[in-house]
Protein backbone atom coordinates (compact mmCIF):
# COMPACT_ATOMS: atom_id res chain seq x y z
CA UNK A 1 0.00 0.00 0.00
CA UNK A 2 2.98 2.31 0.75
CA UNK A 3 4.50 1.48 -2.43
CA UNK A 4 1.20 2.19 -4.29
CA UNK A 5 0.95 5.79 -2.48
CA UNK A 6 4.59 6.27 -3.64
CA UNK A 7 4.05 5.46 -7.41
CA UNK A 8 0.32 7.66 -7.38
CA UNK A 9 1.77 10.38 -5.42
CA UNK A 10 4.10 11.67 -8.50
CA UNK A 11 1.77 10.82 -10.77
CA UNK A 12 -0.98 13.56 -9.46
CA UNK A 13 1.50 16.29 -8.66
CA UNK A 14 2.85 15.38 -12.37
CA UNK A 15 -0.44 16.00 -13.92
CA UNK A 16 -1.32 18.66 -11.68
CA UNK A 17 1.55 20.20 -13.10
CA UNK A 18 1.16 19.73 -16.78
CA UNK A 19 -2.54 20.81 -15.87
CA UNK A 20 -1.08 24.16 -14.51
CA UNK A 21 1.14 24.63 -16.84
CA UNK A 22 -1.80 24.24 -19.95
CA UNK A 23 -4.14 26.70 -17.94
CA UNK A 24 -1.06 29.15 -17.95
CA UNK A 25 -0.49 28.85 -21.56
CA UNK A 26 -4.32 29.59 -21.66
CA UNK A 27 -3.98 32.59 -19.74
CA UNK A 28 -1.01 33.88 -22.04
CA UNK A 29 -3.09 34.42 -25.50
CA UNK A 30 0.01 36.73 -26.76
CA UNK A 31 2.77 35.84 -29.03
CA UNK A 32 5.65 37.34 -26.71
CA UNK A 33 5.48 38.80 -23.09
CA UNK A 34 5.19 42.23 -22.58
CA UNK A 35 4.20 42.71 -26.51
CA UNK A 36 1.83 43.59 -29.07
CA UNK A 37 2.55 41.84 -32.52
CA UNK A 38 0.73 43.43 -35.15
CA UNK A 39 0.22 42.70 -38.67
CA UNK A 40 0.56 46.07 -40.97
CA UNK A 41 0.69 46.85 -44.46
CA UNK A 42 3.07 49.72 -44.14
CA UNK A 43 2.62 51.14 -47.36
CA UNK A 44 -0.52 52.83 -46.57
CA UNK A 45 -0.24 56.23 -46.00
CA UNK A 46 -0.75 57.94 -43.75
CA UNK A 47 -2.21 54.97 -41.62
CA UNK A 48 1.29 53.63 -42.21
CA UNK A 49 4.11 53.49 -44.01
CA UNK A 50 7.73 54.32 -43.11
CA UNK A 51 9.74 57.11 -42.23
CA UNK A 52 12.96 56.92 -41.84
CA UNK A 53 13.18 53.37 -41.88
CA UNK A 54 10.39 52.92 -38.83
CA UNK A 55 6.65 52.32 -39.14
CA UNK A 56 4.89 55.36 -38.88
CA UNK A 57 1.16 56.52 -39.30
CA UNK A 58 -2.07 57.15 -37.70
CA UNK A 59 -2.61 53.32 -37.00
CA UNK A 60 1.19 53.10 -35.96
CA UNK A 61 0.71 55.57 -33.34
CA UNK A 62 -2.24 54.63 -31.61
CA UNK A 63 -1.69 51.02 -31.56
CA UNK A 64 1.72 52.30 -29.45
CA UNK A 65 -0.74 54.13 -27.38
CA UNK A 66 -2.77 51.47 -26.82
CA UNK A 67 0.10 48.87 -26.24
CA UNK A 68 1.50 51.58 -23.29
CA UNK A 69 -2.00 51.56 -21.77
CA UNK A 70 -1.56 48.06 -21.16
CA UNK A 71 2.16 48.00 -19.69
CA UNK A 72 3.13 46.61 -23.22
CA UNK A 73 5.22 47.50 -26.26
CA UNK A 74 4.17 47.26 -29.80
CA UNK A 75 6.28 45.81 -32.42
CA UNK A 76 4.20 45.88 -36.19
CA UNK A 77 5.39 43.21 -39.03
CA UNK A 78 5.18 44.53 -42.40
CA UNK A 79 2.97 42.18 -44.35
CA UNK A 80 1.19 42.70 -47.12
CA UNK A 81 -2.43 43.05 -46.94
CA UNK A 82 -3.83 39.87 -49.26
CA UNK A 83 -1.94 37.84 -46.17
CA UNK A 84 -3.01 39.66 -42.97
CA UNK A 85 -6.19 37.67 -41.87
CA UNK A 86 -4.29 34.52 -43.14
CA UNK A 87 -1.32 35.60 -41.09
CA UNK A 88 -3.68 36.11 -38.39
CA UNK A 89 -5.47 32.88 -38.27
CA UNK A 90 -2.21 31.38 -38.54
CA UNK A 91 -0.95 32.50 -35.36
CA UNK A 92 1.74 35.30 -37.00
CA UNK A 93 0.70 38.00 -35.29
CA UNK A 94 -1.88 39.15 -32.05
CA UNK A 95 -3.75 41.98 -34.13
CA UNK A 96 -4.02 43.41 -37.59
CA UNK A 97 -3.02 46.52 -37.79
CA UNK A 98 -3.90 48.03 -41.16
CA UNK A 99 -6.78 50.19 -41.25
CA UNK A 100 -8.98 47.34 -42.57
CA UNK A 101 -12.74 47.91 -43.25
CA UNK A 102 -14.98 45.71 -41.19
CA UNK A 103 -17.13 44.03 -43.10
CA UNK A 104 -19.41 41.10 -42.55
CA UNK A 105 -17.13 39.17 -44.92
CA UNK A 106 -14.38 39.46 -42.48
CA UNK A 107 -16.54 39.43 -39.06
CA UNK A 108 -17.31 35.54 -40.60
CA UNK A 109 -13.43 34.46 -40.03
CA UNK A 110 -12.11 37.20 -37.67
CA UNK A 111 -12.90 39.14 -34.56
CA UNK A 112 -12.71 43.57 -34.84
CA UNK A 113 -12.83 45.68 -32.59
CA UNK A 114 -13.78 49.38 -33.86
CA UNK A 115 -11.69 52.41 -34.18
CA UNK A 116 -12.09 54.42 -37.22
CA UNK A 117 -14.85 55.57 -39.29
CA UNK A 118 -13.64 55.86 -42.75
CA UNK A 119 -14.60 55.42 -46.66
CA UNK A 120 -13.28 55.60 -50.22
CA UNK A 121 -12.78 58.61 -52.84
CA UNK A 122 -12.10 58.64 -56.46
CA UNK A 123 -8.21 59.93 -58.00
CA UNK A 124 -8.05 61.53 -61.30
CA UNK A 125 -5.45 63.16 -63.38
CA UNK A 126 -5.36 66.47 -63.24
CA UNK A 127 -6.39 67.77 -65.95
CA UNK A 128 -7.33 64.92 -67.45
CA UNK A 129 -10.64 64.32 -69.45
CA UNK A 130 -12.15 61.66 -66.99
CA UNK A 131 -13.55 63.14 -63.80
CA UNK A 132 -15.89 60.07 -61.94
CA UNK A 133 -17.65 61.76 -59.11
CA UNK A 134 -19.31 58.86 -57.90
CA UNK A 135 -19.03 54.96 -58.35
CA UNK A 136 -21.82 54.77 -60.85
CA UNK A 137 -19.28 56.98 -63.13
CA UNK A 138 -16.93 54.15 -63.27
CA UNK A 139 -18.89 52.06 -66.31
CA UNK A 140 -17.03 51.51 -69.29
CA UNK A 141 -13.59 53.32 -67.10
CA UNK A 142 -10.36 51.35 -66.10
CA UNK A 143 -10.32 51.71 -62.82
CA UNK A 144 -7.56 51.12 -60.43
CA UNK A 145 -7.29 49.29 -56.66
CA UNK A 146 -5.13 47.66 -54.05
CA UNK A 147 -5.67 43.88 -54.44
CA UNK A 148 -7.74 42.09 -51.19
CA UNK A 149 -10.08 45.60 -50.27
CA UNK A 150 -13.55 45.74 -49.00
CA UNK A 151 -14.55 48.01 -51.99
CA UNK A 152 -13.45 45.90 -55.00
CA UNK A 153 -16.61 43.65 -53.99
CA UNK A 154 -18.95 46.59 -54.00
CA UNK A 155 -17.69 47.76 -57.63
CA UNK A 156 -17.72 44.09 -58.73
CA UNK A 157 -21.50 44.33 -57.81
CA UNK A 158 -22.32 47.72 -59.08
CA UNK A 159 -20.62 46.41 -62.55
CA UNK A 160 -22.77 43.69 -62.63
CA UNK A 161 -25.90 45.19 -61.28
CA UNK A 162 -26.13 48.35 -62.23
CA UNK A 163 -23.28 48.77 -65.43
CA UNK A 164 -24.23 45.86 -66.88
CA UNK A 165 -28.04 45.73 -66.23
CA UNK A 166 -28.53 49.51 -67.99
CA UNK A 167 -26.71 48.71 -70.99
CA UNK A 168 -23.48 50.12 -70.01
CA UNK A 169 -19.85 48.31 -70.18
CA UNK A 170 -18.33 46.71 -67.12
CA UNK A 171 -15.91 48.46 -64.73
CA UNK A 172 -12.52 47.08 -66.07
CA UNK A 173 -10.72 46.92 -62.91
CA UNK A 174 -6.99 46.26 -62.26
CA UNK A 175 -5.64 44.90 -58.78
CA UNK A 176 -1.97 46.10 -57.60
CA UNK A 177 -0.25 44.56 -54.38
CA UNK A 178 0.16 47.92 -53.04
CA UNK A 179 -1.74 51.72 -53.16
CA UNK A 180 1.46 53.32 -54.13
CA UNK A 181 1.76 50.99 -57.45
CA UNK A 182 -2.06 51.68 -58.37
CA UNK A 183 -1.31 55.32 -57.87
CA UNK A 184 1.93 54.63 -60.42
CA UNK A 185 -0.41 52.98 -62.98
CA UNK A 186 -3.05 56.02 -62.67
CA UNK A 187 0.07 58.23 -63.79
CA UNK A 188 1.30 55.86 -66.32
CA UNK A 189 -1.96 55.71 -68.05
CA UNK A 190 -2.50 52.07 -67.17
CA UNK A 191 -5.86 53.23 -65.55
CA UNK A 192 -8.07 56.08 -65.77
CA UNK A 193 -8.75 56.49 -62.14
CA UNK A 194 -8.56 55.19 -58.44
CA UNK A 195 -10.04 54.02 -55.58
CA UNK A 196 -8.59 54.43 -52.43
CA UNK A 197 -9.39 55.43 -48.69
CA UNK A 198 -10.00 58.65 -48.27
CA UNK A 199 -7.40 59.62 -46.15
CA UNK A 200 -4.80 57.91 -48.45
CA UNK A 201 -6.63 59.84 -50.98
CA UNK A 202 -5.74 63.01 -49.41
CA UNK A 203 -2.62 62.02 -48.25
CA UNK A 204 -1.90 61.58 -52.25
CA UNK A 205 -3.00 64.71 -52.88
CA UNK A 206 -0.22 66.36 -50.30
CA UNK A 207 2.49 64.39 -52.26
CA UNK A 208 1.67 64.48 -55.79
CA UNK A 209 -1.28 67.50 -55.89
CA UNK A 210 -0.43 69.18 -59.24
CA UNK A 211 -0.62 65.66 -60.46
CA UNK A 212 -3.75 64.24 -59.41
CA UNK A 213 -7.08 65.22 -57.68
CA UNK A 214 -9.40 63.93 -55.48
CA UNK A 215 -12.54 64.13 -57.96
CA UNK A 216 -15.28 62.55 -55.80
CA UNK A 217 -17.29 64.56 -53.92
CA UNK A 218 -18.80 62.83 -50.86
CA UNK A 219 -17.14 60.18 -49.07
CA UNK A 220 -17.83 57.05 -50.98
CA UNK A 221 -18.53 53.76 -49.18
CA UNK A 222 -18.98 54.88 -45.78
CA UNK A 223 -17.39 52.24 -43.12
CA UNK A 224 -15.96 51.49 -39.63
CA UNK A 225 -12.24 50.52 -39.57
CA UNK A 226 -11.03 47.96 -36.88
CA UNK A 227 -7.76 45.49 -35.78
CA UNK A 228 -8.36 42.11 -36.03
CA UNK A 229 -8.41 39.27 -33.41
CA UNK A 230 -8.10 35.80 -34.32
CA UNK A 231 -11.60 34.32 -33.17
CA UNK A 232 -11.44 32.39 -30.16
CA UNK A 233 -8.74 34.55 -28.94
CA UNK A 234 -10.83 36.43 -25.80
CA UNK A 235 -7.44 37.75 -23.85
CA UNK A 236 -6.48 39.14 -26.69
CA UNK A 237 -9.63 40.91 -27.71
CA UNK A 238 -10.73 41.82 -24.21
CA UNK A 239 -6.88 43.70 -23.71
CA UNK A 240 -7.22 45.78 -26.98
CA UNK A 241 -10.52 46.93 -26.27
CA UNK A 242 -9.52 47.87 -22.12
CA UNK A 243 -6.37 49.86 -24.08
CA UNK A 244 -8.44 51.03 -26.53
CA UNK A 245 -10.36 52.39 -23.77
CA UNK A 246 -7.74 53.70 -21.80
CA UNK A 247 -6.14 55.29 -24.29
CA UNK A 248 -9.15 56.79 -25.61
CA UNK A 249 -9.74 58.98 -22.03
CA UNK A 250 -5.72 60.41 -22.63
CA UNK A 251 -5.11 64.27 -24.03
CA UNK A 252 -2.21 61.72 -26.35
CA UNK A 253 -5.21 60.51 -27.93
CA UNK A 254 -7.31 63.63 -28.87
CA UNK A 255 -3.60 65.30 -29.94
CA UNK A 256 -3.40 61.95 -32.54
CA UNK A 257 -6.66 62.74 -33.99
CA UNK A 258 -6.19 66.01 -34.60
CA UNK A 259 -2.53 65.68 -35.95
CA UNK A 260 -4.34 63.05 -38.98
CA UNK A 261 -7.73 65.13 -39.08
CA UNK A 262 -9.41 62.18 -38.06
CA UNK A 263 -12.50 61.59 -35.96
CA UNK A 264 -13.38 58.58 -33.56
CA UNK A 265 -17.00 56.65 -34.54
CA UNK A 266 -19.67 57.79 -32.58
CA UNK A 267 -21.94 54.92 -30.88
CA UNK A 268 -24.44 55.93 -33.57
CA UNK A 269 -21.96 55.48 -36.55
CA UNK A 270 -20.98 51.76 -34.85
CA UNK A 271 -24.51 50.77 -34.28
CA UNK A 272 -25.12 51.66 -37.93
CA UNK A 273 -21.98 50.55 -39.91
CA UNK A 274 -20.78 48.02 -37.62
CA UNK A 275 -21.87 44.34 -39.73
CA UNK A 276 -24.11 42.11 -37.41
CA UNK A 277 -22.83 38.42 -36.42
């Protein structure tokens, strides 16, 4: 009987022990201690992009705030954007961070958390003879995008279902990896106009303004923009929204939003935009 107690004895505290150490594991839903991983496409400006070989941006700086609210540091991993909710899923990263649209596409394979309200406007040539002012313009028009956006589905439908269905041609539309390479083929010639965020629409327009103009004239698209959280991943999610939070109550925040002209979503824009389960 002794003997018995002996051999059961280690066994127990063994698989108490394993047991402990899986409910820690548990606990710890982050890739490293003390950090943030996020996945960005930093070629977004100005939610990000770099400067001076470091991340920079809107979505660079807050997610920094956010991380500090929470005793943590971020650290963002340039990926590009067709591979962010794959990278996510996959365990790459904690967060995309990439001022992606939330749409109930996404909200089917990932968790997001609000931040942003945003929306799309239309680049021209300046000068040039096509002017779209709104999406319906596009019919018959080459039309220019970032590969993997939320609005490339919307003009895919308007083609079909409003182009098409009045007897006009099809939006011909050309997918780049980047925003910086459509806005290259818009000045090559390889497309008559593009679609963009707003803000990177503007941001454009500081860079290359006696180029190209912003020649939409109502924000286009209206949606919320969120990070990501790989679904099942509660710590996670539950920390970003508490820094979110936190952050949110700081002068640092209200100082951000005014640096990028940018404006928080109200509870009435995120009962209205945000997509239902």
């Amino acid at each position: 009987m002794t003997m018995l107690r002996q051999f059961v004895r280690p066994i127990a505290l063994s698989v108490l022990g394993a047991a402990v150490a899986m409910t820690s594991l548990a606990a710890s839903a982050f890739q490293q201690p003390g950090k943030i991983i996020a996945g960005s496409d930093i070629t977004f400006f100005p939610y990000e992009y770099m400067d001076n070989n470091k991340p920079a941006g809107f979505d660079i700086e807050l997610l920094d705030g956010i991380a500090k609210s929470l005793g943590r540091t971020a650290e963002n991993l340039d990926t590009r954007f067709p591979n962010l909710i794959t990278g996510l899923q996959g365990g790459r990263f904690d967060v995309t961070n990439s001022s992606m649209y939330i749409t109930a596409e996404r909200v089917k394979v990932i968790d997001m958390i609000p931040y942003l309200k945003s929306g799309e406007a239309l680049l021209a040539l300046k000068g040039g003879e096509f002017q779209p002012k709104v999406p319906e313009d596009l019919c018959g028009h080459k039309v220019g995008s970032m590969g993997a956006t939320s609005w490339l589905q919307q003009l895919h439908k308007l083609s079909d279902e409003y182009c098409v269905k009045n007897g006009k041609k099809p939006i011909e539309l050309s997918e780049y990896s980047t925003d910086p390479q459509t806005t290259q083929a818009l000045l090559a010639h390889a497309v008559e106009a593009q679609i963009t965020d707003a803000a990177v629409a503007r941001g454009v327009i500081d860079k290359l303004g006696n180029r190209v103009v912003i020649s939409s004239d109502t924000l286009i698209y209206p949606v919320l923009n969120g990070f990501g959280v790989k679904k099942g991943n509660d710590e996670v999610k539950t920390a970003m929204i508490e820094g979110l939070k936190k952050f949110s109550a700081t002068p640092e925040y209200a100082a951000l939003l005014k640096k990028y002209n940018f404006e928080a979503p109200t509870d009435a824009d995120i009962a209205e935009l945000m997509p239902k389960p």
